[in-house]
Protein backbone atom coordinates (compact mmCIF):
# COMPACT_ATOMS: atom_id res chain seq x y z
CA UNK A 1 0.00 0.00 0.00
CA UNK A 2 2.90 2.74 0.77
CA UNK A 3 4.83 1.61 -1.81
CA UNK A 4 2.14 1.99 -4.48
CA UNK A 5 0.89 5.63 -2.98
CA UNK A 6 4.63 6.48 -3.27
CA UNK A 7 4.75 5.86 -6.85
CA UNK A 8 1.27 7.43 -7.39
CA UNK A 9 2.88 10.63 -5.48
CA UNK A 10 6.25 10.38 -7.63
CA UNK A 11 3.84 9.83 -11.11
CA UNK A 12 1.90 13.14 -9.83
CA UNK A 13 4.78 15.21 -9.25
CA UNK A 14 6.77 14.30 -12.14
CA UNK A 15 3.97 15.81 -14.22
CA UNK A 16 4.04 18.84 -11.93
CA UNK A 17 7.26 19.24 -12.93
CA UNK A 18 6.61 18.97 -16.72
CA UNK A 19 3.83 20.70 -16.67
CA UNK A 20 5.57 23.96 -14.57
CA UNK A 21 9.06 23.96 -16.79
CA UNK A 22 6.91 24.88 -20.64
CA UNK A 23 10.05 23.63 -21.77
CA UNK A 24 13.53 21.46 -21.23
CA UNK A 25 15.47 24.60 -20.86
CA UNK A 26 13.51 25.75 -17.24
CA UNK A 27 14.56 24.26 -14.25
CA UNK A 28 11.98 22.07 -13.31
CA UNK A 29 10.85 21.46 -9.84
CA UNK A 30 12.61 18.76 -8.21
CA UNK A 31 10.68 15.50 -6.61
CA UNK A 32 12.88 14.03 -4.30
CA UNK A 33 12.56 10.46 -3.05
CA UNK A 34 13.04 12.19 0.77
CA UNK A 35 9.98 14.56 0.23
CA UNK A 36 7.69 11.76 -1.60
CA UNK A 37 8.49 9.91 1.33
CA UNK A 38 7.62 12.87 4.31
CA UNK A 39 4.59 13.26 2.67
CA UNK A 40 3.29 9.45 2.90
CA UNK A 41 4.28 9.18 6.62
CA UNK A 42 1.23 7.91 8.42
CA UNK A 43 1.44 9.89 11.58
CA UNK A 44 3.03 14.14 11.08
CA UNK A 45 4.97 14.84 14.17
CA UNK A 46 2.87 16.63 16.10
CA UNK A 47 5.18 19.53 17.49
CA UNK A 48 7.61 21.66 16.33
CA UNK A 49 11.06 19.54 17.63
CA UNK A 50 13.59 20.59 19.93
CA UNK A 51 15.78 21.97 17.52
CA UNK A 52 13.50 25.29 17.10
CA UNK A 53 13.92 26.13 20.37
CA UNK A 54 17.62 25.27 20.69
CA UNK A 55 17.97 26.85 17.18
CA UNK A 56 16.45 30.27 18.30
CA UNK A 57 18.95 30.13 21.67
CA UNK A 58 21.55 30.07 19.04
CA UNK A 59 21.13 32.67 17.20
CA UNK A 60 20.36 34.84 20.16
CA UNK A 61 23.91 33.68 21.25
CA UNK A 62 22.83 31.92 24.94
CA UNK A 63 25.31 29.91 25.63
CA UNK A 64 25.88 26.06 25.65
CA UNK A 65 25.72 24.93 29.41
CA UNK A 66 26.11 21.05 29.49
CA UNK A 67 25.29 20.84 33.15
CA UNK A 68 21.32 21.64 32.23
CA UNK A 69 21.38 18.42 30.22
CA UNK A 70 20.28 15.36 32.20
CA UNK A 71 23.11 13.23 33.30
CA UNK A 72 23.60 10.66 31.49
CA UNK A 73 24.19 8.46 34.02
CA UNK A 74 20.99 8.53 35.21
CA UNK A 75 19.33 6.37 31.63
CA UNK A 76 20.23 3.58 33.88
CA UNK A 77 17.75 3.79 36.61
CA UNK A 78 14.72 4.63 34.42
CA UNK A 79 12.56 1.07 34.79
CA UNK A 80 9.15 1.82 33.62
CA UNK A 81 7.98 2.33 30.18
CA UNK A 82 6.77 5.82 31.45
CA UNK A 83 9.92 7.05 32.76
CA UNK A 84 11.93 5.96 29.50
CA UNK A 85 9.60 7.54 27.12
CA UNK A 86 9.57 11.18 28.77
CA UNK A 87 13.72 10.67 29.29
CA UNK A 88 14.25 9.11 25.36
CA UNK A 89 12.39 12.58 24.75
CA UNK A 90 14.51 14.61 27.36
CA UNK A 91 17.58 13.37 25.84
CA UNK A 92 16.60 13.69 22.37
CA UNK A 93 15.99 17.11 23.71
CA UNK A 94 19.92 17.22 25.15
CA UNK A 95 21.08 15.97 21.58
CA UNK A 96 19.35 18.73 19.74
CA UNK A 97 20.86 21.30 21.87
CA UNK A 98 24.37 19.62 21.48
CA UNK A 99 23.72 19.30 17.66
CA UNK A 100 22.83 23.20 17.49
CA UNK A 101 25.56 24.24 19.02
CA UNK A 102 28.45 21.64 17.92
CA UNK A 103 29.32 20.03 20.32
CA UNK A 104 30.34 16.56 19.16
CA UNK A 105 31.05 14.74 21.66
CA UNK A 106 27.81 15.23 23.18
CA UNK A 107 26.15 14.34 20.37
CA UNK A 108 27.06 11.00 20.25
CA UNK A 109 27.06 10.13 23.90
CA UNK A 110 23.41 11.34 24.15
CA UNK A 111 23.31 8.88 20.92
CA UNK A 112 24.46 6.11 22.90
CA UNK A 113 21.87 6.86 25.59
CA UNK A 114 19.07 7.33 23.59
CA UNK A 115 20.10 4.18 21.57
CA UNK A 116 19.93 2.36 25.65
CA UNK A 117 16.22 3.42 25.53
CA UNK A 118 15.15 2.87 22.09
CA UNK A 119 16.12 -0.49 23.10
CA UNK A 120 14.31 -1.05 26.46
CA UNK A 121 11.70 0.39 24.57
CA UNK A 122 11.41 -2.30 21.82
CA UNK A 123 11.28 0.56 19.34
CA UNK A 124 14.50 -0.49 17.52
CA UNK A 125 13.06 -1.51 14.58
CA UNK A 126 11.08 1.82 13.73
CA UNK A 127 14.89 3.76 14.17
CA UNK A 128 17.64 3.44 11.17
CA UNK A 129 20.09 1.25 12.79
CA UNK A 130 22.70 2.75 10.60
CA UNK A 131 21.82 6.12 12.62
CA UNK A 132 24.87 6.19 15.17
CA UNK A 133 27.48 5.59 12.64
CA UNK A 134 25.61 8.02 10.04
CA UNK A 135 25.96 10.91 13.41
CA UNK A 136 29.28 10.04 13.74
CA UNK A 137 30.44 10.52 10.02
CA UNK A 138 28.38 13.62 9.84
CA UNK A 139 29.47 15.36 12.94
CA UNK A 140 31.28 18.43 11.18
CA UNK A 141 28.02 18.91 9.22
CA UNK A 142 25.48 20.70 11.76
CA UNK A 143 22.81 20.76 8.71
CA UNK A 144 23.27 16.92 7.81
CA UNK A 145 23.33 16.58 11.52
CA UNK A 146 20.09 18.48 12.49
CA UNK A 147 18.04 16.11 9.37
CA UNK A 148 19.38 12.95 10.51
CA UNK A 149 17.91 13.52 13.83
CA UNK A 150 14.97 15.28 12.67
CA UNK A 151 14.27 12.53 10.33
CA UNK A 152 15.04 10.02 13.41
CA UNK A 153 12.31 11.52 15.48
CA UNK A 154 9.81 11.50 12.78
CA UNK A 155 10.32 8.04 11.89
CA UNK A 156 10.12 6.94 15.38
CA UNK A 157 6.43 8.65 15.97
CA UNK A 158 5.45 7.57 12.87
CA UNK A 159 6.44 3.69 13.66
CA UNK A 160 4.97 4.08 17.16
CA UNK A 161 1.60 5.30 16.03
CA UNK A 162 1.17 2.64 13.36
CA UNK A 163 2.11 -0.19 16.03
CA UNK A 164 -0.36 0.83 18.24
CA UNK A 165 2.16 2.70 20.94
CA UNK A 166 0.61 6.36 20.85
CA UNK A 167 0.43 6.53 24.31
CA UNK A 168 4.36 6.02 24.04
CA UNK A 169 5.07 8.30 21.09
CA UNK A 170 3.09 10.99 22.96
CA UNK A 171 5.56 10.69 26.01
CA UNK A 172 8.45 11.14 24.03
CA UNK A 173 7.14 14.16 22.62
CA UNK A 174 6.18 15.45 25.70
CA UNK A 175 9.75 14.95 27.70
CA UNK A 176 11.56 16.70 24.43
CA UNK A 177 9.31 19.39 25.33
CA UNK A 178 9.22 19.64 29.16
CA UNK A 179 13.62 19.50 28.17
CA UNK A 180 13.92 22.54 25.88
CA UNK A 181 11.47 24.57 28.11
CA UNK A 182 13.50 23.61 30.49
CA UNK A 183 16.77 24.84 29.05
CA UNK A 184 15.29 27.99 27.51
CA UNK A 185 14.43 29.02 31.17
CA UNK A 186 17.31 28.07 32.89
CA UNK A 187 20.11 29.16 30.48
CA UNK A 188 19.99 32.87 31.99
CA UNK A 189 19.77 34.08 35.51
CA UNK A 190 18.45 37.57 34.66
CA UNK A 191 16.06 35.87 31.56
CA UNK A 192 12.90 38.50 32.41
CA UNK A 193 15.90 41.40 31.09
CA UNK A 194 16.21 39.53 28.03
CA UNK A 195 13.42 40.78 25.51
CA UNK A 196 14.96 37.83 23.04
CA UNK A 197 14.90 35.09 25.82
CA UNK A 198 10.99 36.33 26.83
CA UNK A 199 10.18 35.75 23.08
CA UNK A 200 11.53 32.39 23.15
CA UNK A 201 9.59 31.60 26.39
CA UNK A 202 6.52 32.77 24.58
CA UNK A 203 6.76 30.85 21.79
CA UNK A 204 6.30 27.91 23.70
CA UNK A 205 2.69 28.84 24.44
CA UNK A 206 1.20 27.55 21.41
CA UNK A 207 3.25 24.12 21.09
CA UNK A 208 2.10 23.18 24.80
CA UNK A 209 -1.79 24.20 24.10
CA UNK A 210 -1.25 21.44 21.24
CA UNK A 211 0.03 18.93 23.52
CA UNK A 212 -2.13 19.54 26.08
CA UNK A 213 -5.22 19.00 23.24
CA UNK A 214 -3.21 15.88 22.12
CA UNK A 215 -3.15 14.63 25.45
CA UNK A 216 -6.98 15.84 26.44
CA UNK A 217 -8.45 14.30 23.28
CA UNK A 218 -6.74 11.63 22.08
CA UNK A 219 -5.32 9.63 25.15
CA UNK A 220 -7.88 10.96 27.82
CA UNK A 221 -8.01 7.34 29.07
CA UNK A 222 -4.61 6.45 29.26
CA UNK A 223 -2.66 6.22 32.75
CA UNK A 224 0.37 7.45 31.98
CA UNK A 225 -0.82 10.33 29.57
CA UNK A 226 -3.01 11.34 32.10
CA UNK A 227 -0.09 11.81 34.23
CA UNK A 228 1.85 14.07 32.39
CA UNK A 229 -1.16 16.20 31.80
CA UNK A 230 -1.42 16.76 34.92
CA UNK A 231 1.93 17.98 35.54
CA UNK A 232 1.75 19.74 32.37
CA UNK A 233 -1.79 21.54 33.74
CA UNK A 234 -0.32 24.09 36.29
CA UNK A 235 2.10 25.61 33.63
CA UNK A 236 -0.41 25.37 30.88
CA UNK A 237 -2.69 27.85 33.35
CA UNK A 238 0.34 30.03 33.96
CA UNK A 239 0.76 30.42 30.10
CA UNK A 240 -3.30 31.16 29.62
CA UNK A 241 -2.83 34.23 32.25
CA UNK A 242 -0.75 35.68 30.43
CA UNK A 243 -2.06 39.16 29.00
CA UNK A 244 -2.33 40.88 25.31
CA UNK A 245 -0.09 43.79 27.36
CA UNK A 246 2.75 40.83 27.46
CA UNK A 247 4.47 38.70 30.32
CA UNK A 248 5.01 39.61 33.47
CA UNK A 249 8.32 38.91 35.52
CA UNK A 250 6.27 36.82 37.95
CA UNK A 251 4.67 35.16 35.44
CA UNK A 252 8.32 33.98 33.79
CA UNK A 253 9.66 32.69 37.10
CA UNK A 254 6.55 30.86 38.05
CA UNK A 255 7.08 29.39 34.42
CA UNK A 256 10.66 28.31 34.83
CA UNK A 257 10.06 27.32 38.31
CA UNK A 258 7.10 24.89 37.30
CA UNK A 259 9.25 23.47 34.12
CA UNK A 260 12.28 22.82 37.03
CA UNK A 261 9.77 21.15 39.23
CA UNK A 262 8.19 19.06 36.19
CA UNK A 263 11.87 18.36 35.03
CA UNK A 264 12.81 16.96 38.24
CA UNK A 265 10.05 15.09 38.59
CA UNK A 266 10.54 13.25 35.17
CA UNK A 267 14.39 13.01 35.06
CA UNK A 268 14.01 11.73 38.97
CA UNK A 269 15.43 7.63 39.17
């Protein structure tokens, strides 16, 4: 069935293409076997990924702070299905931020966590198991790197919703998430003086009224959804307060003090 709606889609936009040029010498638009097959995935990622938010701290020039990444060490003592969906997501979350801002090494040990828990997770066939050595050869590339893991989050969601694991894709999401808000509010102690970091913050508002719907509608009877909504609630209410005249300082450090609490919470053993 995929394979014949992918040649359907390549059929349809090859005559796209022919029928845009009018003739040999324009340059036809381009049908790529990557965007035929982005456009037959079965399940679209629901949120924007980490790397937006890590992407916008960039270019803002925050600073790379490795000690608000979860340790590492602590992948070990996550037991429960729950707690190694939200911290796949956290540390997906960790390897964006490392991928943003080049830092290589980082990259791939958050690779060889997140590789512990795709595991324990019985995922492993929905990930590209050529993905760690594909990081690895691409790790002076931050654009090749940013796709590959892009592409790896995508494919997982998309795997876990057609095998019946939404409940489990929808955790993952949520910890890469509950992660960048994290960093984003905790990468600055004076963040309220920052009119750049307070747009970041606020960007956030929309992405979380999605997963909150996600989580409201679509999983309302599921334990461990349920659970994250409701840690998810207080912050949610916190973002609804917030004015058309803009953010207040209190409101910003009842937001980063929520996400810490949240964070903690999750990334607990």
């Amino acid at each position: 069935m995929k394979n014949a709606l992918f040649c359907a889609l390549a059929l349809a936009g090859a005559a796209f293409a022919v029928g845009c040029t009018g003739s040999s010498n324009n340059q036809a638009a381009q049908v790529t076997k990557q965007n035929i097959e982005e456009n037959v995935r079965e399940f679209v990622y629901p949120l924007p990924t980490a790397f937006e938010t890590t992407e916008m701290l960039n270019r803002i020039e925050a600073p790379y702070i490795q000690m608000l990444c979860n340790d590492l060490s602590n992948a070990e003592g996550y037991l429960t299905e729950y707690k190694r969906a939200l911290n796949l997501g956290v540390y997906s979350a960790d390897m964006c931020y490392a991928s943003t801002y080049n830092q290589q090494q980082s990259i791939m040990d958050c690779m060889d966590v997140v590789k512990k828990l795709i595991d324990a997770l019985d995922m492993t066939t929905g990930v590209d198991p050529e993905l760690p050595s594909k990081l690895e050869n691409s790790e002076n590339n931050k654009d090749e790197l940013t796709n590959l893991i892009t592409e790896s989050f995508y494919d997982s969601y998309d795997y876990l919703n057609r095998n019946d694991r939404g409940p489990v894709s929808i955790l993952i999401v949520a910890g890469s998430w509950i992660e960048a808000e994290y960093i984003s509010t905790h990468i600055a102690e004076d963040t309220f003086q920052n009119k750049e970091m307070v747009k970041i913050i606020m960007t956030q508002q929309e992405p979380l009224a999605k997963l909150m719907e996600i989580l409201e509608q679509k999983f309302a009877d599921n334990e461990y959804a349920n659970s994250i909504k409701a840690g998810l609630k207080p912050l949610h209410d916190v973002y609804n307060s917030v004015s058309d005249g803009g953010i207040t300082e209190e409101q910003i450090q009842k937001i980063a003090s929520l996400v810490e609490t949240l964070r903690d919470n999750i990334t607990a053993k």
